[in-house]
Protein backbone atom coordinates (compact mmCIF):
# COMPACT_ATOMS: atom_id res chain seq x y z
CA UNK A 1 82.31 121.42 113.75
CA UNK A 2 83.76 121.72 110.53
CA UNK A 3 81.91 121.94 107.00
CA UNK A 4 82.94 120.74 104.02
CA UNK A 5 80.93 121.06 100.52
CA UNK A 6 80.53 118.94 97.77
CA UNK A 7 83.21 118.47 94.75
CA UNK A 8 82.20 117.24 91.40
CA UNK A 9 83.81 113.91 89.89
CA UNK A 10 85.23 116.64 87.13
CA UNK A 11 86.68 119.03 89.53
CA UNK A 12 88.52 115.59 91.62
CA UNK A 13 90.04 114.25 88.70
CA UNK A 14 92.15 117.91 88.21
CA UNK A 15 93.10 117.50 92.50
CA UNK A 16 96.28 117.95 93.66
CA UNK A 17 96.91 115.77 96.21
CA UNK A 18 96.75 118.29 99.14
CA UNK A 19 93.51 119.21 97.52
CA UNK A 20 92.19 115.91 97.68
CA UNK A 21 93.76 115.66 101.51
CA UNK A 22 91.61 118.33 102.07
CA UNK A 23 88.35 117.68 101.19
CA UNK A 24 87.79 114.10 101.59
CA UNK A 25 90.86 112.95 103.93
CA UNK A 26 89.56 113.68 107.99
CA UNK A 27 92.53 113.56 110.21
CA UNK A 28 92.84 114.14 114.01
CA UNK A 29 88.82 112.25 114.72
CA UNK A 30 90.56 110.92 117.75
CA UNK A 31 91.97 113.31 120.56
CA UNK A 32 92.01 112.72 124.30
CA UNK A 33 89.45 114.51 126.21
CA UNK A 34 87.98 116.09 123.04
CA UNK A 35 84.95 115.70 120.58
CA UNK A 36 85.71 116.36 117.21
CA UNK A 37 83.30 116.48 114.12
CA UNK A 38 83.37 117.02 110.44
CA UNK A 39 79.94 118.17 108.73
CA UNK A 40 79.84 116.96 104.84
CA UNK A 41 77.01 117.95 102.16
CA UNK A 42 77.21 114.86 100.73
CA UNK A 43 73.53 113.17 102.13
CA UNK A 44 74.42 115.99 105.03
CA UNK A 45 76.34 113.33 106.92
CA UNK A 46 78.55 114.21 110.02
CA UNK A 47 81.26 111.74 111.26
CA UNK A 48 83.39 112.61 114.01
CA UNK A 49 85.06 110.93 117.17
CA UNK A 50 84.96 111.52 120.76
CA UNK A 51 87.82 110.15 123.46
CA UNK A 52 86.59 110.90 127.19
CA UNK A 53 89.74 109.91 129.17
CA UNK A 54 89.21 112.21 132.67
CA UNK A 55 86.04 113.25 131.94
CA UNK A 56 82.47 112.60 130.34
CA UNK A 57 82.16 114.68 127.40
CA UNK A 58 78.31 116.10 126.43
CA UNK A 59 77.09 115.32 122.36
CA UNK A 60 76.28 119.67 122.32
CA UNK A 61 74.34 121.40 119.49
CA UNK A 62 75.90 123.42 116.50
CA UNK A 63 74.33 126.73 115.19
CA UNK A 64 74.81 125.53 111.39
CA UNK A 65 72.20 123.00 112.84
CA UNK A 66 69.57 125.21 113.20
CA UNK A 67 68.17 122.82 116.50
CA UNK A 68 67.23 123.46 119.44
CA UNK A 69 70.06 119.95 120.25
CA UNK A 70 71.53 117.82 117.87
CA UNK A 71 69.16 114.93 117.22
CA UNK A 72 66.14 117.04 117.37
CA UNK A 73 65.93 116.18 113.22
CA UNK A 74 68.58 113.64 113.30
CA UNK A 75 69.55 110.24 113.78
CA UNK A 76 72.75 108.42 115.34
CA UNK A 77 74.98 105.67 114.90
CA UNK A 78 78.47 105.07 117.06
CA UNK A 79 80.63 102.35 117.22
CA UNK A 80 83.28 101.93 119.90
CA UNK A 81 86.97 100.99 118.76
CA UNK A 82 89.03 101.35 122.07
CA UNK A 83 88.11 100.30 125.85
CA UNK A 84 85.16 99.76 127.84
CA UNK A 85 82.82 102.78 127.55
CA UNK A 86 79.41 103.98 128.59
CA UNK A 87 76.90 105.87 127.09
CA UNK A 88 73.82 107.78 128.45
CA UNK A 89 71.03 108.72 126.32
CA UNK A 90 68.25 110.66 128.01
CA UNK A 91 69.80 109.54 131.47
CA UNK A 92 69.65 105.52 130.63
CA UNK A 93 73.12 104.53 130.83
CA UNK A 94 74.60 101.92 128.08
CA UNK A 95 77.44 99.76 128.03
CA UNK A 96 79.08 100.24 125.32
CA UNK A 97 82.60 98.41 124.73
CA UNK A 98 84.67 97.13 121.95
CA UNK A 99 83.26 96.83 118.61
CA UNK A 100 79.39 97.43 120.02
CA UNK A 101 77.26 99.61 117.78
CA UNK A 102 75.19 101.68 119.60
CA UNK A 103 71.96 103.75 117.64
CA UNK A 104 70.33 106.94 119.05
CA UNK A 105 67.27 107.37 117.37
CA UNK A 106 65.86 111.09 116.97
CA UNK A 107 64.52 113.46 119.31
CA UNK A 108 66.59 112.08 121.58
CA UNK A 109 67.68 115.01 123.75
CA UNK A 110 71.04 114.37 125.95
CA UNK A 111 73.55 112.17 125.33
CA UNK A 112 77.02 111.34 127.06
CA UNK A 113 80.11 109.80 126.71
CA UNK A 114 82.53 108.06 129.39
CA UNK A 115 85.21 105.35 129.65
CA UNK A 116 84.89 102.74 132.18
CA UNK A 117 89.07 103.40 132.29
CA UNK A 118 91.32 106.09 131.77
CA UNK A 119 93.85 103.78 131.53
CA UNK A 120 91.89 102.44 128.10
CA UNK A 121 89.55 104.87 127.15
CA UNK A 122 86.93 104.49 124.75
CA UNK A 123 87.19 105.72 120.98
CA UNK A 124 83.58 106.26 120.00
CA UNK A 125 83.28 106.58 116.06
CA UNK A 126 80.39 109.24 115.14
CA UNK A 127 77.81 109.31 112.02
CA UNK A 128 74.80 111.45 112.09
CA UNK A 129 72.32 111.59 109.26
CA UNK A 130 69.03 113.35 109.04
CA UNK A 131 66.06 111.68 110.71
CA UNK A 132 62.46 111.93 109.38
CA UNK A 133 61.29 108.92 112.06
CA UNK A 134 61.90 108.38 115.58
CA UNK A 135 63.40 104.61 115.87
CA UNK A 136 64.01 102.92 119.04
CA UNK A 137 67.81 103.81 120.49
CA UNK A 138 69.28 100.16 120.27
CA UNK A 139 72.49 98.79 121.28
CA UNK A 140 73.71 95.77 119.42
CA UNK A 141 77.00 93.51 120.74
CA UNK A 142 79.26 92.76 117.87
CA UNK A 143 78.20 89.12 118.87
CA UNK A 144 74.86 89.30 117.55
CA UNK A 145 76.08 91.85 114.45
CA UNK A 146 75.63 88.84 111.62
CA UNK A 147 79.36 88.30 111.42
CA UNK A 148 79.99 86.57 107.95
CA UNK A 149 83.68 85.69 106.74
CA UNK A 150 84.57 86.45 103.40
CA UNK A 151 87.37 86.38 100.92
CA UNK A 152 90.31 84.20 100.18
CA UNK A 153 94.15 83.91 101.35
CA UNK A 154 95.07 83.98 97.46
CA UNK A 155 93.20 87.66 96.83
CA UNK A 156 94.96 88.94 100.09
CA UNK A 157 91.16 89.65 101.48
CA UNK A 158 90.38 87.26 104.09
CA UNK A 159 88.44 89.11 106.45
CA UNK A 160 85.07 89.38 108.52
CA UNK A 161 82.41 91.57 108.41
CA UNK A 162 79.89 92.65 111.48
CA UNK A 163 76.62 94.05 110.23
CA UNK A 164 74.54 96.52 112.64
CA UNK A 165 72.77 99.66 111.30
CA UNK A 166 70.88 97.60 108.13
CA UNK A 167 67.34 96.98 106.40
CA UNK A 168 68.02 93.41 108.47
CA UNK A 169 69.43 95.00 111.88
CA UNK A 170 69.01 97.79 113.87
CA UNK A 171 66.46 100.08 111.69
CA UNK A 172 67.10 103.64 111.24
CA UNK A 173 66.13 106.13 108.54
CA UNK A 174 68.77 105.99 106.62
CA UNK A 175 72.30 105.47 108.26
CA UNK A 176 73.97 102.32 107.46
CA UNK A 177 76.36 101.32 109.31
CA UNK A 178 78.93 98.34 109.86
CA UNK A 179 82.84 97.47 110.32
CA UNK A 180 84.99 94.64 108.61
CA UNK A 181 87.98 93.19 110.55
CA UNK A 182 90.71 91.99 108.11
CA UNK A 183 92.79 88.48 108.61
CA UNK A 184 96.61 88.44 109.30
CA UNK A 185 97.99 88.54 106.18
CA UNK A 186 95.65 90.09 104.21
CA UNK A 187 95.44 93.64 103.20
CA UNK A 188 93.14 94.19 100.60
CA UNK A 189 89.42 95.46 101.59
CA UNK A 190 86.35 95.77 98.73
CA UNK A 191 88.16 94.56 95.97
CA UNK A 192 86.74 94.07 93.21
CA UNK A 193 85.16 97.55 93.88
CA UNK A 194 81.87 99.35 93.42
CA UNK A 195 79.85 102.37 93.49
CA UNK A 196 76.46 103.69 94.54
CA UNK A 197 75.19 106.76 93.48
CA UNK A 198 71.88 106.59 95.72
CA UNK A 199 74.15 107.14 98.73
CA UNK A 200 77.32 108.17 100.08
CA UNK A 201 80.14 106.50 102.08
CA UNK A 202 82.94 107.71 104.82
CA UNK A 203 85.92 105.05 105.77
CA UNK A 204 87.09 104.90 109.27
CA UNK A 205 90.28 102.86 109.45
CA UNK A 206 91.20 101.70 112.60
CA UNK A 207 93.83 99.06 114.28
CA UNK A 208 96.64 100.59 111.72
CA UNK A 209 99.87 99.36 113.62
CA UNK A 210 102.27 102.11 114.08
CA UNK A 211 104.77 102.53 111.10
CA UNK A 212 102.07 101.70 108.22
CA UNK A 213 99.44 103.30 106.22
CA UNK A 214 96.54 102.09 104.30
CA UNK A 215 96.45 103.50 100.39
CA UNK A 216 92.68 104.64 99.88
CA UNK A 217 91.41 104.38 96.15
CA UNK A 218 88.66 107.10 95.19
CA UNK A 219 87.61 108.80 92.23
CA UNK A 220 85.81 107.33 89.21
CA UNK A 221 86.43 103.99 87.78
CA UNK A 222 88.30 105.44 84.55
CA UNK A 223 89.99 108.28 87.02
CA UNK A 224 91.17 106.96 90.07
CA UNK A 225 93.21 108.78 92.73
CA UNK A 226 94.55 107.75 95.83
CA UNK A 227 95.32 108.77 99.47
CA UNK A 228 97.38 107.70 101.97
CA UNK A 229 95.81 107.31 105.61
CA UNK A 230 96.82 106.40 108.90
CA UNK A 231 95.64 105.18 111.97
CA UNK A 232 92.01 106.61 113.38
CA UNK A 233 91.73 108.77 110.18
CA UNK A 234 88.45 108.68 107.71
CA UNK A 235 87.50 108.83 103.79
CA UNK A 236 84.83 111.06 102.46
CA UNK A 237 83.38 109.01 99.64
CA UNK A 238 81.62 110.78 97.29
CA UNK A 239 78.46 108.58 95.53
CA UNK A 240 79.73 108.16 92.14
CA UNK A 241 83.39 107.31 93.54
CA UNK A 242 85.07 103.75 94.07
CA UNK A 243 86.18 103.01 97.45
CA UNK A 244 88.71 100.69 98.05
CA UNK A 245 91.96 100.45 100.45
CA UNK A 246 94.97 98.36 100.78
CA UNK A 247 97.15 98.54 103.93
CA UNK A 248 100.58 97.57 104.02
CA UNK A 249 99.24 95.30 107.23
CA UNK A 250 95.44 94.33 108.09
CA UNK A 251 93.66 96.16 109.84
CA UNK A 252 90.18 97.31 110.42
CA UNK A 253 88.01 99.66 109.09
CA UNK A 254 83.84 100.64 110.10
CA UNK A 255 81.79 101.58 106.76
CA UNK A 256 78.93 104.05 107.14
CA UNK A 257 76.60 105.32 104.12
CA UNK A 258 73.35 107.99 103.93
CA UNK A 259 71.07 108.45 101.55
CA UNK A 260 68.28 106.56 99.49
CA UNK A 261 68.11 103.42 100.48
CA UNK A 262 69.38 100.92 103.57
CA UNK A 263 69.90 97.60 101.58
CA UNK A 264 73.84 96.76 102.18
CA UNK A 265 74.08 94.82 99.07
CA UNK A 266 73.10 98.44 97.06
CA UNK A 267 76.24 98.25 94.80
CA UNK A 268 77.36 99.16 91.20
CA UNK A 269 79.62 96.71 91.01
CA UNK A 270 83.14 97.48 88.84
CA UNK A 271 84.63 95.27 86.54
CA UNK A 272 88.45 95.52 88.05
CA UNK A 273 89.78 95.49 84.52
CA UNK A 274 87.74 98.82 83.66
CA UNK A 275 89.57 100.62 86.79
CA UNK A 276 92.39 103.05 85.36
């Protein structure tokens, strides 16, 4: 597991950009047969990504945890982006396919990972947060995730968003969790932007056809920078930076925050003729 620290919104704005690659950019989330995780400081948030292909592939413990296993102080949200997959928790066995959320509350000892095919595995997205409360382990369909369309063909943002890991949905301690789907056509995701500084965010773009890229806007309003990310790769998002991507095709993207609060509509909005 891999830790990365916290950067000041002084010490960004002087980034080069394989600096910024570094510490906020998470490539390689996805590998066959693998789990892969990236611990920030920022809320102490871990995303990562696990692909079981031949095999079922064990959620182990860390020593920078300091836990006897992983959610013994910590809470778990995972959202599936490729094929049919299960997941056990404690031995009960969930189905967990495309675009279902699936939360492990704490204290919850054992979990697993499998694909129903290894033809199509599954690509289970990862964010941990630390747990105070033991809630309920919940799986909700992307059905039943309060899909809500939003945006307009003429601001290029025409696009859907599932809610599941919310004050209104699955409750949790503090993870937040969701994924927006955009239209054909349209490229732009939140825009006009915002910030939050009672909680951090991480970007997990997904569905990037082959060939294209998706330009990530970070930094503060007044001192944005940019990064250029492809398929199956993630944004740290510090809390007082913007967070906004255009693609050069739609695509999708899940949106995951810790920290103070679990109301979605938490946002600092920016006036988009203030961003430099």
């Amino acid at each position: 597991m891999q830790i990365r620290f916290h950067n000041s919104a002084k010490e960004v704005s002087t980034m080069t950009t394989e600096e910024l690659r570094s510490n906020f950019l998470v490539e390689s989330l996805m590998q066959a047969d693998a789990l892969n995780l990236v611990y920030t400081h920022y809320d102490r948030m871990i995303i990562g990504g696990v692909v079981p292909v031949t095999k079922t592939i064990n959620l182990p413990t860390y020593e920078a945890l300091k836990a006897k296993y992983f959610l013994e102080r910590r809470e778990l949200g995972i959202i599936n982006v490729g094929g049919d997959g299960e997941i056990k928790v404690n031995g009960k066995a969930y189905d967990v396919n495309r675009l279902d959320c699936l939360y492990v509350g704490k204290g919850s000892e054992k979990v697993s990972f499998k694909s129903k095919k290894k033809e199509y595995p599954a690509k289970f997205y990862l964010m941990s947060a630390p747990a105070h409360h033991a809630y309920a382990t919940r799986l909700l369909k992307k059905e039943k995730a309060m899909p809500t369309e939003m945006g307009a063909v003429a601001t290029a943002n025409r696009r859907t968003i599932y809610k599941y890991i919310h004050a209104a949905g699955i409750k949790s301690c503090q993870l937040v969790m969701g994924l927006t789907i955009l239209k054909e056509g349209s490229v732009w995701n939140t825009m006009p932007t915002h910030v939050h500084d009672r909680r951090m965010e991480a970007y997990f773009y997904f569905d990037v056809p082959k060939d294209q890229k998706i330009i990530h806007l970070m930094g503060e309003p007044t001192q944005t920078k940019h990064l250029v990310v492809s398929n199956d790769e993630a944004i740290i998002s510090p809390p007082w930076s913007i967070h906004s991507g255009c693609g050069t095709s739609n695509y999708g993207f899940i949106w995951g925050m810790g920290g103070e609060n679990s109301d979605y509509a938490d946002m600092d909005m920016v006036d988009i003729n203030k961003l430099k």
